[in-house]
N, C-alpha and C. Protein backbone atom coordinates (compact mmCIF):
# COMPACT_ATOMS: atom_id res chain seq x y z
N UNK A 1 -22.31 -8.45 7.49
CA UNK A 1 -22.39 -8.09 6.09
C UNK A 1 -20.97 -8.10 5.51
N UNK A 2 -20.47 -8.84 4.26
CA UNK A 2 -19.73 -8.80 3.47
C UNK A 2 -18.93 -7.63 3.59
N UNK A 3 -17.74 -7.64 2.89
CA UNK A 3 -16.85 -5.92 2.33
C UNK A 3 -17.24 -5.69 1.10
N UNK A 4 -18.01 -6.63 0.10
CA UNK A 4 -18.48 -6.33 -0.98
C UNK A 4 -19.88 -6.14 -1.06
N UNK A 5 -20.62 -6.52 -0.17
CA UNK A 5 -22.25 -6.11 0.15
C UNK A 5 -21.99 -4.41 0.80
N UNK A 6 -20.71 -4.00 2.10
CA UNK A 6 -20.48 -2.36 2.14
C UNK A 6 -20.29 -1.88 0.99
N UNK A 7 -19.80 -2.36 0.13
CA UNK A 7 -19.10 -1.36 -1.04
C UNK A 7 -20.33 -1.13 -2.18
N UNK A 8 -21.12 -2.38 -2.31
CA UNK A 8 -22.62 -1.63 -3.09
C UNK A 8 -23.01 -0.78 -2.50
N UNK A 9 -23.58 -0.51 -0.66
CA UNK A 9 -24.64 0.04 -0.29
C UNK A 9 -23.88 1.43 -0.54
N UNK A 10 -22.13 1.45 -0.18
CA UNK A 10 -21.62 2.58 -0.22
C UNK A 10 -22.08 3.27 -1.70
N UNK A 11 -21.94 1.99 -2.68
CA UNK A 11 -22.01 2.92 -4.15
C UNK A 11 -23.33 3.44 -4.34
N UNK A 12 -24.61 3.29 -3.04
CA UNK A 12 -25.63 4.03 -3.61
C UNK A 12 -25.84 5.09 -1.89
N UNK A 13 -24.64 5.30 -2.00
CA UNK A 13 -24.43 6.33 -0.88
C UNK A 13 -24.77 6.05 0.95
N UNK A 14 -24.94 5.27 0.89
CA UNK A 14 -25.22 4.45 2.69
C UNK A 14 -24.11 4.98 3.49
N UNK A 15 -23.91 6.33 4.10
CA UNK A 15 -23.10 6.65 4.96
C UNK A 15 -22.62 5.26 6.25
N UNK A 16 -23.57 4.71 6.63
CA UNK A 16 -23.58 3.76 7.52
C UNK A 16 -22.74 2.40 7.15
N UNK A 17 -23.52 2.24 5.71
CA UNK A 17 -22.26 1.46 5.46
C UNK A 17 -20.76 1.63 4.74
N UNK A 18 -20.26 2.71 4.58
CA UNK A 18 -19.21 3.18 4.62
C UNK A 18 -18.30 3.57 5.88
N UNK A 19 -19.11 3.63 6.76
CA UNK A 19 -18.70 3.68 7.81
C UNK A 19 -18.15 2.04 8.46
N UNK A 20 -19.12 1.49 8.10
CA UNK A 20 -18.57 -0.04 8.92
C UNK A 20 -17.46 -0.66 7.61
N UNK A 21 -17.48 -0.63 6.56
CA UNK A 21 -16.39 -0.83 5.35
C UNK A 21 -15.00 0.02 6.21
N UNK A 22 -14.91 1.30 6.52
CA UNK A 22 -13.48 1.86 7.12
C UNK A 22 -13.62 1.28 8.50
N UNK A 23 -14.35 0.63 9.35
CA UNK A 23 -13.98 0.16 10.40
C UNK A 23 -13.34 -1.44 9.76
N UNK A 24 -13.87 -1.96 9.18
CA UNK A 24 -13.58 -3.18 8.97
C UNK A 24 -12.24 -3.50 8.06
N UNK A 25 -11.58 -2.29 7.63
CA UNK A 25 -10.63 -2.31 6.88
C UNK A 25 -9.40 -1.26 6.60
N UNK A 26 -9.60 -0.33 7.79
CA UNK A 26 -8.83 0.34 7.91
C UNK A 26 -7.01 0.55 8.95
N UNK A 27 -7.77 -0.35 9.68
CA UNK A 27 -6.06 -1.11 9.52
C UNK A 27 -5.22 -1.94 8.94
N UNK A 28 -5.91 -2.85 8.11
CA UNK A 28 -5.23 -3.34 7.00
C UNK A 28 -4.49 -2.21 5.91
N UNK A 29 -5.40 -1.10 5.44
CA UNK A 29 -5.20 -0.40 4.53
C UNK A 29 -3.94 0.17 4.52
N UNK A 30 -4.29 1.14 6.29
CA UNK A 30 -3.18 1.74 6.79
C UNK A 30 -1.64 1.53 6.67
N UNK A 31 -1.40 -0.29 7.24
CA UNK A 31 -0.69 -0.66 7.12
C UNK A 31 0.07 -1.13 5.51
N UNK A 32 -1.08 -1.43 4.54
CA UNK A 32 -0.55 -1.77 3.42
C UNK A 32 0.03 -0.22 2.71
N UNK A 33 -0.40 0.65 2.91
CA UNK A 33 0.00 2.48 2.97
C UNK A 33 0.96 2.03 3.32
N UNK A 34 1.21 2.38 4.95
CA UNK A 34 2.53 2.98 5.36
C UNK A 34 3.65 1.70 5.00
N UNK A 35 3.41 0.71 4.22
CA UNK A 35 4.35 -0.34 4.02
C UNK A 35 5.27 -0.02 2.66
N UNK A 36 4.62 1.30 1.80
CA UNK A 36 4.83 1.38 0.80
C UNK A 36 5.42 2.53 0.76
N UNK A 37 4.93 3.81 2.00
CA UNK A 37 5.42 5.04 1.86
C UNK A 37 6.84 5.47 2.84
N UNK A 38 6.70 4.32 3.76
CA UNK A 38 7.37 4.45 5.14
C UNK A 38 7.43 5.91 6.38
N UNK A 39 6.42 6.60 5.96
CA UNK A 39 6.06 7.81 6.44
C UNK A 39 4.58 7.81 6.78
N UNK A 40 4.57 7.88 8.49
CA UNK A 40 3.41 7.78 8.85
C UNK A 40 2.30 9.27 8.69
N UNK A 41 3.06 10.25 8.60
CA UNK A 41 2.59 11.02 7.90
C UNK A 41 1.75 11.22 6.48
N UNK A 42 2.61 10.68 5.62
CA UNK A 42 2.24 10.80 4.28
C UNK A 42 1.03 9.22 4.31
N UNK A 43 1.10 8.70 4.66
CA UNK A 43 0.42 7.25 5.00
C UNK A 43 -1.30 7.99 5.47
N UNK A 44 -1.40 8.52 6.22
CA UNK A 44 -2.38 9.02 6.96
C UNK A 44 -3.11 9.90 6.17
N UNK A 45 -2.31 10.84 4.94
CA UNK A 45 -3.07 11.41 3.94
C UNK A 45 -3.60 10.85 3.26
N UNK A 46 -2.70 9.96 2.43
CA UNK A 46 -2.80 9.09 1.49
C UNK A 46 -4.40 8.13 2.00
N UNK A 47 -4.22 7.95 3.00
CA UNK A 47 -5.26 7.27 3.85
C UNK A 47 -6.33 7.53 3.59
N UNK A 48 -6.85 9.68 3.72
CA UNK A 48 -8.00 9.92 3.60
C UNK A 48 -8.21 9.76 2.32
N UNK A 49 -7.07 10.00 1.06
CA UNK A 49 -7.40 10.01 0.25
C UNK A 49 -8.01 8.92 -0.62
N UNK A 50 -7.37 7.76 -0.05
CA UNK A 50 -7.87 6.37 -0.43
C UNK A 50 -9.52 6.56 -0.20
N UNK A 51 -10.07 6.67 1.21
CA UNK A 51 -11.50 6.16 1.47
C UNK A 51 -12.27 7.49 0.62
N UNK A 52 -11.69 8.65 0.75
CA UNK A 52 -12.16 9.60 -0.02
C UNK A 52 -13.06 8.93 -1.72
N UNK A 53 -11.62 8.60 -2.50
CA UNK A 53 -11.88 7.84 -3.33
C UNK A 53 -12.82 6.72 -3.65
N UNK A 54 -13.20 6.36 -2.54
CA UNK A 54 -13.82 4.37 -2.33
C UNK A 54 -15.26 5.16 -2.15
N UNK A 55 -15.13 6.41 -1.37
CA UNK A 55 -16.85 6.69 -1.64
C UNK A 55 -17.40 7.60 -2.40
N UNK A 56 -16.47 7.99 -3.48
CA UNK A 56 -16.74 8.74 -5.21
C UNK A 56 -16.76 7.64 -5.96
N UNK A 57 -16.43 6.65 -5.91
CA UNK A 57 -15.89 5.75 -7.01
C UNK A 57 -16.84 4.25 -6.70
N UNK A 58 -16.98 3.72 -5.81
CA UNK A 58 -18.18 2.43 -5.32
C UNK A 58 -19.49 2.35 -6.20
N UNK A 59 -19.55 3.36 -6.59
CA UNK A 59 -20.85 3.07 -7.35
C UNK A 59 -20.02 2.44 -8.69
N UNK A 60 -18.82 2.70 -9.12
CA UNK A 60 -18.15 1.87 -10.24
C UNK A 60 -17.67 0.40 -10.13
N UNK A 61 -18.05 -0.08 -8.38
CA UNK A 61 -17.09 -1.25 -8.67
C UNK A 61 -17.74 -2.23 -8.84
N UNK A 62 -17.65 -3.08 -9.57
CA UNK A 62 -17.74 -4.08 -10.29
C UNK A 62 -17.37 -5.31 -9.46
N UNK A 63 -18.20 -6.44 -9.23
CA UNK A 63 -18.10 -7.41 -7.88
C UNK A 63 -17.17 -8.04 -8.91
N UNK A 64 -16.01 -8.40 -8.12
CA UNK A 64 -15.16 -9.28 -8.70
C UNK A 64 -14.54 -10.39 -7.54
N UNK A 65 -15.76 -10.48 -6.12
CA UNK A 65 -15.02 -10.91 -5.34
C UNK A 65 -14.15 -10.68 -4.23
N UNK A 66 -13.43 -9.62 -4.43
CA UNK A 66 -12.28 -8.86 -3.93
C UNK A 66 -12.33 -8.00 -3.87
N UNK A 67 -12.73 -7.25 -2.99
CA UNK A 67 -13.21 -5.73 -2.91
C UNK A 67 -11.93 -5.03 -1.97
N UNK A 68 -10.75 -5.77 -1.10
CA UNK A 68 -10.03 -4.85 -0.82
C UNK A 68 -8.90 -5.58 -1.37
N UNK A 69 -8.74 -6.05 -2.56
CA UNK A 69 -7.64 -5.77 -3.38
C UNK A 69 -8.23 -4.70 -4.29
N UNK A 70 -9.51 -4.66 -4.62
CA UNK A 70 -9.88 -3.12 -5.17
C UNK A 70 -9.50 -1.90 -4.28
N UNK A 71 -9.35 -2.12 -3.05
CA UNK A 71 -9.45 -1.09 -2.65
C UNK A 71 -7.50 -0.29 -2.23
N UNK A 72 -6.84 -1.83 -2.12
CA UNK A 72 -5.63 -1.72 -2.42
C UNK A 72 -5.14 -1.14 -3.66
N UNK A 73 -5.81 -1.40 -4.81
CA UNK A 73 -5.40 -0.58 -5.68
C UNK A 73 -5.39 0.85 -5.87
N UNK A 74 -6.37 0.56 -5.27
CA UNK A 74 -6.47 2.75 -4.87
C UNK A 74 -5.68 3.03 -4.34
N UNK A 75 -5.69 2.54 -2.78
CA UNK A 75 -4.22 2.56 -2.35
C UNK A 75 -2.83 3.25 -2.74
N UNK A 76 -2.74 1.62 -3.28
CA UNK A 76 -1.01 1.75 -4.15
C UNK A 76 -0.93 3.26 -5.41
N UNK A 77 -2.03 3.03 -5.88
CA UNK A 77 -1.78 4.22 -7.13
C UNK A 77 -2.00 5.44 -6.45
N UNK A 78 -2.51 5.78 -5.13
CA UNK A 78 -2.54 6.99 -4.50
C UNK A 78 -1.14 6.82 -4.31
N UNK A 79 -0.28 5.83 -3.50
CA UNK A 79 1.00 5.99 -2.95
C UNK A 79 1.79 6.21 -3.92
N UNK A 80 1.53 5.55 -5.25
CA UNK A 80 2.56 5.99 -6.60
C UNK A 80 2.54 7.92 -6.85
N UNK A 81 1.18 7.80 -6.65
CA UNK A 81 1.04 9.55 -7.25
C UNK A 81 1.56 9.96 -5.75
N UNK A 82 1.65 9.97 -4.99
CA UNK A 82 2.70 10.58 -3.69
C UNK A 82 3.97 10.61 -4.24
N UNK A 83 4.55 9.37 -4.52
CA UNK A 83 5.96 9.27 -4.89
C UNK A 83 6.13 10.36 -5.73
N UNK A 84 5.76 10.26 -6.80
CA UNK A 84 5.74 11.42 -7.99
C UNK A 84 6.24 12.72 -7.36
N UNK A 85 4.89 12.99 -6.65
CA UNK A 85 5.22 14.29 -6.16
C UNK A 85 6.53 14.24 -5.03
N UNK A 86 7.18 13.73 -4.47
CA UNK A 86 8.23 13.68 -3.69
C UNK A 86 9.39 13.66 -4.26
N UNK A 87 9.25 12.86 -5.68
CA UNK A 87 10.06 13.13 -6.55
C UNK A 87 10.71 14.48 -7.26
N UNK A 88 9.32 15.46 -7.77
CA UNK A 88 8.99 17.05 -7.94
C UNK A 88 10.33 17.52 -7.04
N UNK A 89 9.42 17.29 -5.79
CA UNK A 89 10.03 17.76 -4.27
C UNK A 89 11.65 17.62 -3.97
N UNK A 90 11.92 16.75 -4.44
CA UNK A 90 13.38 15.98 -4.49
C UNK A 90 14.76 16.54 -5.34
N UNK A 91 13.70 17.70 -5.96
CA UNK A 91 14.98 18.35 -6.74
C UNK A 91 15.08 19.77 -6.02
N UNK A 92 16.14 19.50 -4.78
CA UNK A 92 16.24 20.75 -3.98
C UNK A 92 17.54 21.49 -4.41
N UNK A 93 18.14 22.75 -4.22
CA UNK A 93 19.19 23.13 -4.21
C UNK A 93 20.28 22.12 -3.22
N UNK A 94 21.51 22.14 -3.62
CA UNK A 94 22.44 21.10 -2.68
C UNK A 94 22.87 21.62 -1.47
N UNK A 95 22.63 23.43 -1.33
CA UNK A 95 22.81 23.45 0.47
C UNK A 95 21.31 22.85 1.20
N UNK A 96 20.37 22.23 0.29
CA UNK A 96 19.50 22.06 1.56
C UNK A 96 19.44 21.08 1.39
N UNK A 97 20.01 20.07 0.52
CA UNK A 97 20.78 18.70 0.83
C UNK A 97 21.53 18.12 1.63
N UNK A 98 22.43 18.70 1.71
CA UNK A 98 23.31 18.78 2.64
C UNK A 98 23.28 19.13 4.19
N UNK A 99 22.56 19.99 4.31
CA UNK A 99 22.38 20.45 5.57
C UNK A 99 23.10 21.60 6.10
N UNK A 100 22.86 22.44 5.15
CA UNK A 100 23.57 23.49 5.17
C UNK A 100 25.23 23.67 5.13
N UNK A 101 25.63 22.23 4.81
CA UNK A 101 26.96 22.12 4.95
C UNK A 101 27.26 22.07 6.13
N UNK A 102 26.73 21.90 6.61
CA UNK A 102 27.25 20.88 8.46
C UNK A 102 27.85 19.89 8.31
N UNK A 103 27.38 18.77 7.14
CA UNK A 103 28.03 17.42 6.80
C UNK A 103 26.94 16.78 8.10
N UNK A 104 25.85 17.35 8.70
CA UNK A 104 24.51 16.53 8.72
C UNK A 104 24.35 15.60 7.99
N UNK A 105 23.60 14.24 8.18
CA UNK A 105 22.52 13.74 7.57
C UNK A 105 21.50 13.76 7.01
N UNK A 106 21.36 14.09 5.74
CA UNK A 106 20.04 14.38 5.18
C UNK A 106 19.05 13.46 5.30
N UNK A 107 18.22 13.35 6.25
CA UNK A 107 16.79 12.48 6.39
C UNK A 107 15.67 12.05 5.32
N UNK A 108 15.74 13.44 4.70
CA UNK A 108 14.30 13.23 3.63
C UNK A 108 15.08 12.46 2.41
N UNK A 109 16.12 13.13 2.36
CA UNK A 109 16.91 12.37 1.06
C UNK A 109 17.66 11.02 1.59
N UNK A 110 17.33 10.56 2.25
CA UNK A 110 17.60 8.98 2.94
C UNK A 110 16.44 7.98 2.75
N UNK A 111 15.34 8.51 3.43
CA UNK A 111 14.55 8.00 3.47
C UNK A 111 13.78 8.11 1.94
N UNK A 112 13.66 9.13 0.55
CA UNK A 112 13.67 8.77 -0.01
C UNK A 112 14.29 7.53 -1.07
N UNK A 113 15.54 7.86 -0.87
CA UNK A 113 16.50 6.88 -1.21
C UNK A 113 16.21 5.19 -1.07
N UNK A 114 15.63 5.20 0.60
CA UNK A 114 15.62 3.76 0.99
C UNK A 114 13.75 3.27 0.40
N UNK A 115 13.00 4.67 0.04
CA UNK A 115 11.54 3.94 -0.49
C UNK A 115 11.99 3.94 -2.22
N UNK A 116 12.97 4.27 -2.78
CA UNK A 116 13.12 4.12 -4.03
C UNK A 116 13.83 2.64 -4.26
N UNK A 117 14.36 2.11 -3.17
CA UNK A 117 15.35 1.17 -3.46
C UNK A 117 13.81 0.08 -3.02
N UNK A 118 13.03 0.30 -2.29
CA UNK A 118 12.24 -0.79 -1.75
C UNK A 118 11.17 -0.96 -2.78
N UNK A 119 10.75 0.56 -3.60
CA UNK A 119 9.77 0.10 -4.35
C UNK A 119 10.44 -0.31 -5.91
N UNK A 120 11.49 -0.40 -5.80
CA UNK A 120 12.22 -0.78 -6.79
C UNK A 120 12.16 -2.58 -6.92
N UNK A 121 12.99 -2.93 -5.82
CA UNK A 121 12.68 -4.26 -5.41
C UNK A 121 11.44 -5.08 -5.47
N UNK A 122 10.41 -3.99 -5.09
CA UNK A 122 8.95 -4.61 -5.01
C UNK A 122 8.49 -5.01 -6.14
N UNK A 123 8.78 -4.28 -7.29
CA UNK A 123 8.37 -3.98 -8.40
C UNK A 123 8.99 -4.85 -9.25
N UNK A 124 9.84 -5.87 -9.06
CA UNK A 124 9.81 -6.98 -9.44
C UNK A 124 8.99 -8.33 -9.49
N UNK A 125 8.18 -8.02 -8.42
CA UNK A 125 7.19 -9.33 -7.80
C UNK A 125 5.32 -8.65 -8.78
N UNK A 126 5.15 -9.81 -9.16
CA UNK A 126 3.38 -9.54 -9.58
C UNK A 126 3.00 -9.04 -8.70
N UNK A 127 2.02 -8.47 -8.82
CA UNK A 127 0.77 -7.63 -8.19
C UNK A 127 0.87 -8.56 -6.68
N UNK A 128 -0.08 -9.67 -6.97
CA UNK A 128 -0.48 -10.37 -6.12
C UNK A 128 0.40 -10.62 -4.84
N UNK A 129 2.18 -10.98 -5.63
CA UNK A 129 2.90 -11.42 -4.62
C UNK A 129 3.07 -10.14 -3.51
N UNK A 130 3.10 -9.09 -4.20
CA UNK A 130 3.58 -7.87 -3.52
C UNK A 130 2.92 -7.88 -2.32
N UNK A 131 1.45 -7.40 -2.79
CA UNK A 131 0.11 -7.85 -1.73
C UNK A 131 0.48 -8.23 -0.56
N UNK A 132 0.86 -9.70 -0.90
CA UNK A 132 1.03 -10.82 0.27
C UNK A 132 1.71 -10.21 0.86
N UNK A 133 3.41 -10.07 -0.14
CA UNK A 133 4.56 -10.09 1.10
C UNK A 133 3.86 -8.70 2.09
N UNK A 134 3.86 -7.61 1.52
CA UNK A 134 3.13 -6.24 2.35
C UNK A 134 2.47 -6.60 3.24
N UNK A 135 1.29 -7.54 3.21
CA UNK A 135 0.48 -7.31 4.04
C UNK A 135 0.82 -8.12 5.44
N UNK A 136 2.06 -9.44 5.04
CA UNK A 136 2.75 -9.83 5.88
C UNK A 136 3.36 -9.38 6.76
N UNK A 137 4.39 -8.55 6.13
CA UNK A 137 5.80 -8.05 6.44
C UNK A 137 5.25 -6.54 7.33
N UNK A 138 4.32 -6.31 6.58
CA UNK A 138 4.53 -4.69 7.15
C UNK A 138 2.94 -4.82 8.14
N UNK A 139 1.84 -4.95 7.36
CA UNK A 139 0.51 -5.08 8.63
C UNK A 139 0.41 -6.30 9.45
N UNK A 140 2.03 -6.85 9.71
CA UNK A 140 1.93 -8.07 10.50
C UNK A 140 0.73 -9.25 10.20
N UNK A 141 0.15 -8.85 9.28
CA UNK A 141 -1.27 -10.22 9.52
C UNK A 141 -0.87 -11.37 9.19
N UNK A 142 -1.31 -12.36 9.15
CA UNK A 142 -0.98 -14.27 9.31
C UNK A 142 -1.48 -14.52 7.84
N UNK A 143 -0.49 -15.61 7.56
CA UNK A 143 -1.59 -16.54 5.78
C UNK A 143 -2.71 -16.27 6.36
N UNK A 144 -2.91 -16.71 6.87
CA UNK A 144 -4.93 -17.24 6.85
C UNK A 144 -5.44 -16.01 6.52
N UNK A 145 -5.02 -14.89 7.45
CA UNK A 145 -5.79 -13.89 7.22
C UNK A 145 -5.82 -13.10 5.83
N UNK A 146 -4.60 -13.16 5.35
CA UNK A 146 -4.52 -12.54 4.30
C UNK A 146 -5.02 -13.36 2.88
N UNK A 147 -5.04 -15.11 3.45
CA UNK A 147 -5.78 -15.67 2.18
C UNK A 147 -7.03 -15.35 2.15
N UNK A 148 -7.96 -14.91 3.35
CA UNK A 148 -9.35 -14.72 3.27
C UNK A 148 -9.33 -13.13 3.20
N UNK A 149 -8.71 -12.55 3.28
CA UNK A 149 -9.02 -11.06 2.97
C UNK A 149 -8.92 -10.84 1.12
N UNK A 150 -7.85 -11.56 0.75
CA UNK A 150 -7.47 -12.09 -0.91
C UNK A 150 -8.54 -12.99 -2.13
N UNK A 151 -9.51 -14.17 -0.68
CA UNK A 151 -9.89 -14.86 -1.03
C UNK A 151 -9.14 -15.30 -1.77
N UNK A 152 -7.85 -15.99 -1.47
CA UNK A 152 -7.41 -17.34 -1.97
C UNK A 152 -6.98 -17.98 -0.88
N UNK A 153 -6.83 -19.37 -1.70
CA UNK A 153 -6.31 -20.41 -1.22
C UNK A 153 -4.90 -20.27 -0.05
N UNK A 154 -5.51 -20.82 1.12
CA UNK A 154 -4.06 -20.65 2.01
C UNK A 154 -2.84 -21.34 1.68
N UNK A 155 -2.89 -22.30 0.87
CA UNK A 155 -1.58 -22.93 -0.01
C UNK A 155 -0.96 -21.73 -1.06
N UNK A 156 -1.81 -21.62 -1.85
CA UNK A 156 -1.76 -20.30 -2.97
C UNK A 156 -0.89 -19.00 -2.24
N UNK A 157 -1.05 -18.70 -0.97
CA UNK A 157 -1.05 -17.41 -0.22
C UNK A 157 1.03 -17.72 0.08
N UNK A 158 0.92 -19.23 0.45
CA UNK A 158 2.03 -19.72 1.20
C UNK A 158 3.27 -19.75 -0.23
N UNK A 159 2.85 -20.28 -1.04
CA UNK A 159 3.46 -20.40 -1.97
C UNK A 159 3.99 -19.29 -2.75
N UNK A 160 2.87 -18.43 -2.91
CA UNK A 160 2.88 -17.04 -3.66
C UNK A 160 4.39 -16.12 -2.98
N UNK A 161 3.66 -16.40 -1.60
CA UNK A 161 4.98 -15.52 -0.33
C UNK A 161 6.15 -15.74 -1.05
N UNK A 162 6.23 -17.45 -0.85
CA UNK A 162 8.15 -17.91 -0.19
C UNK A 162 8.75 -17.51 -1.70
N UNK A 163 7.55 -17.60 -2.98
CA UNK A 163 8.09 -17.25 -4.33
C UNK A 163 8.99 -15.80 -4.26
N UNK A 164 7.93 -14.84 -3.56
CA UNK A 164 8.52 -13.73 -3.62
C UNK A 164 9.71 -13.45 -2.90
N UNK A 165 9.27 -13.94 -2.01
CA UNK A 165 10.68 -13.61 -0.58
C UNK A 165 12.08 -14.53 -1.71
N UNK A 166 12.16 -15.81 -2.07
CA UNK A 166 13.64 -15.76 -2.85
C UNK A 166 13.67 -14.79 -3.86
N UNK A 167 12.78 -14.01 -4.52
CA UNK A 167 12.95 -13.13 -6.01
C UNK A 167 13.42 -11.79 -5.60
N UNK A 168 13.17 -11.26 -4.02
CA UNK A 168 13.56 -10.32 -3.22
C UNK A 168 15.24 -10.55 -2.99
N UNK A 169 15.16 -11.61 -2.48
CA UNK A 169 16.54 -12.21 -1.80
C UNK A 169 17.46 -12.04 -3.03
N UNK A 170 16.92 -12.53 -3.96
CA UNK A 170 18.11 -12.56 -5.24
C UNK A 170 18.46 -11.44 -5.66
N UNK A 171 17.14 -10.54 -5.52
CA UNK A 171 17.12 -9.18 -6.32
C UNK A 171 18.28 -8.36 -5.62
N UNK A 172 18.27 -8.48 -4.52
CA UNK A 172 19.04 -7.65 -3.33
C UNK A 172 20.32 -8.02 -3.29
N UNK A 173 20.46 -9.42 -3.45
CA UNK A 173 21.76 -9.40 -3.66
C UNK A 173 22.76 -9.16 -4.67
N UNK A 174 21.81 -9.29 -5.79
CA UNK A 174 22.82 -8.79 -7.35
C UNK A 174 22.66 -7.02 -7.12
N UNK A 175 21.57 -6.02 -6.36
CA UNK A 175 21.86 -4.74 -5.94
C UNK A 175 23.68 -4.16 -5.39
């Protein structure tokens, strides 16, 4: 059965097939998550919160073909509303920046730092390209796979990439 034949039965509540929809797509997801948050932690929430979402919301989706770039979108806008709040989070007093003045390394404020600079970068590339490069770069998967998970064209998929990867390259280097 399809990911868009799970996502009707899900929208009229089919535990069963919601169940085989998160088997069939939950390491992709994962990975397109933690590609965005770089915290396997926050990835893993974000996670429930995604499928959480996919089985309140399925009865809204609308066949367009592409049911886990729908579902990527949940995704990403869960991982945006994370950012947000980390952002909130991000305005600490400067001894706990610092590290109490040890002249430590601050971790959280690093690793924010390095997902602000990445989703900064990202956020130059269309929707689509992002997709790709992510699902490349970070859930390891192959063109093929990601043109048939996209349903496009494996030329389209190849092209879309190498577009992004120089618009990255350039971006980074005028950084």
């Amino acid at each position: 059965m399809s990911d868009e034949e799970l996502l009707k039965r899900v929208g009229a509540g089919d535990t069963d097939a919601f169940r085989q929809l998160y088997h069939n797509t939950d390491r992709t997801v994962y990975s397109f998550i933690l590609s965005i948050l770089k915290n396997p932690q926050d990835a893993e929430e974000v996670m429930q919160e995604t499928y959480l979402k996919i089985w309140t919301s399925a009865a809204s989706y609308h066949s367009q073909g592409k049911p886990l770039a729908w579902i990527f979108t949940i995704a990403r806008n869960l991982c945006y509303m994370r950012f947000r709040d980390l952002k909130r989070q991000a305005d600490l007093g400067l001894d706990e920046l610092n590290g109490e003045e040890t002249g430590e390394l601050c971790l959280p404020l690093e690793n924010l730092a390095d997902a602000m600079v990445l989703r900064s970068a990202l956020e130059i590339l269309k929707e689509d390209e992002r997709q790709i490069v992510l699902l490349h770069a970070s859930a390891g998967l192959k063109h093929r796979e990601i043109a048939a998970d996209l349903q496009m064209p494996l030329a389209t998929v190849l092209s879309k990439y190498n577009r992004a990867i120089k618009k990255l390259k350039q971006y980074l280097r005028e950084e």
